[in-house]
Every structure is written in structure tokens, then in C-alpha cells.
Protein backbone atom coordinates (compact mmCIF):
# COMPACT_ATOMS: atom_id res chain seq x y z
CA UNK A 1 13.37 -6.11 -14.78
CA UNK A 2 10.59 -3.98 -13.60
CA UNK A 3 8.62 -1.19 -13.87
CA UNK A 4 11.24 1.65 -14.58
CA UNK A 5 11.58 4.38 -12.15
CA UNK A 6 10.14 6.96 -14.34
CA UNK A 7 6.98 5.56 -14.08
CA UNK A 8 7.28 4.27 -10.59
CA UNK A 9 7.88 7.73 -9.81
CA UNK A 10 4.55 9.42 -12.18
CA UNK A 11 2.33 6.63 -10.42
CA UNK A 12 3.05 7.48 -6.49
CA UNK A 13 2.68 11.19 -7.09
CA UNK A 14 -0.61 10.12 -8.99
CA UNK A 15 -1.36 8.17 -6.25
CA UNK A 16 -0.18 11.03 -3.52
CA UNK A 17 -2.75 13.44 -5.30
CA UNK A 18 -5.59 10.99 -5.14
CA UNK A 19 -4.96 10.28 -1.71
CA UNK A 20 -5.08 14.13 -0.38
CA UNK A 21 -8.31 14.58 -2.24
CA UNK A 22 -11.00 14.80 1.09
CA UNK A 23 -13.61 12.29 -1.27
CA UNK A 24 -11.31 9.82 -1.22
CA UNK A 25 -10.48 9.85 2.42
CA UNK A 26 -14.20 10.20 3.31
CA UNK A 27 -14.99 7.07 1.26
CA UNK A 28 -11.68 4.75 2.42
CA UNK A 29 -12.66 6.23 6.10
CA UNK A 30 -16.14 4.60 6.25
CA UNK A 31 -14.41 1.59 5.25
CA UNK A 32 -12.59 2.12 8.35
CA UNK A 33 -9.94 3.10 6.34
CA UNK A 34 -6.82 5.70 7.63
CA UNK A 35 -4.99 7.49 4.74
CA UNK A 36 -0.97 7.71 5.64
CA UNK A 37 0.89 8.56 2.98
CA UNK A 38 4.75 7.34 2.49
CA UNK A 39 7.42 10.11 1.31
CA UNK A 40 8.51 8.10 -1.52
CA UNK A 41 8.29 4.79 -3.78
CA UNK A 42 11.28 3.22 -2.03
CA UNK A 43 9.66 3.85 1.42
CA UNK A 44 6.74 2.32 -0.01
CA UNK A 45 8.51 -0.66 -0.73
CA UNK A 46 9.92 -0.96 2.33
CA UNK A 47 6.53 -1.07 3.93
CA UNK A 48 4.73 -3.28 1.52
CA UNK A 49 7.78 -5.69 1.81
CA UNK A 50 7.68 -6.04 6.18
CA UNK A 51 3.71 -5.89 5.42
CA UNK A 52 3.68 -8.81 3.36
CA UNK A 53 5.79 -10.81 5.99
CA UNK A 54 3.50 -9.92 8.32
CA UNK A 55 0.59 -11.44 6.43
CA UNK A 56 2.54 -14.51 5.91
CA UNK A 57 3.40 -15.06 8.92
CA UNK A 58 -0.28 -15.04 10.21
CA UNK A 59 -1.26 -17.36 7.30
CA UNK A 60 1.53 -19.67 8.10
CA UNK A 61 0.40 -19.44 11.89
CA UNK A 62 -3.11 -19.79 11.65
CA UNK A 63 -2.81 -23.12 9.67
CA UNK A 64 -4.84 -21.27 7.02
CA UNK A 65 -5.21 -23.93 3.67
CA UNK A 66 -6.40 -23.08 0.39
CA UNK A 67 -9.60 -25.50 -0.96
């Protein structure tokens, strides 16, 4: 089950190039925006995963509902 690591691999160098290209940093940076880029998908992952519990957590703590 999911996305194999081929392409895993050909979308965060895609991503990697994007990210170094100073248009795109000038754009995400007047959205306040700070470009850091992770050495690889798995550290990626990592990140996205503690992120993710960090959101929750606030949700859960806030009392935030959904209408």
C-alpha cells in the first residue's frame, strides 16, 4: 500500500527543484512563508507526522468543533 518509492522519490526532487527556484521563494515569502527544505522523503515524513500531532493537539485543546 502506497505510493511506491520510485515515485516518492521523482516527486521530492521535483519538489526540491521547485523550491530552490528564487520565484517561488519570493512568492511563499510574502505569504510569510520560509522555504526549508528536508534531505529526503523519509525525513519528510518524519516531520509531517510530529507536525500533524501538533495540529491535533491544538484542535483537541482549543475545543475546536466542526458545524
Amino acid at each position: 500500500m502506497g505510493t511506491p518509492p520510485e515515485i516518492v522519490k521523482k516527486l521530492f526532487d521535483a519538489t526540491t527543484v521547485a523550491m530552490g527556484q528564487p520565484q517561488v521563494k519570493e512568492v511563499l515569502a510574502r505569504e510569510g512563508t520560509e522555504v526549508t527544505l528536508s534531505r529526503s522523503p523519509e525525513e519528510f515524513a518524519a516531520f509531517l507526522t510530529e507536525d500533524s500531532k501538533f495540529w491535533a493537539r491544538l484542535a483537541k485543546e482549543s475545543g475546536a468543533t466542526v458545524d
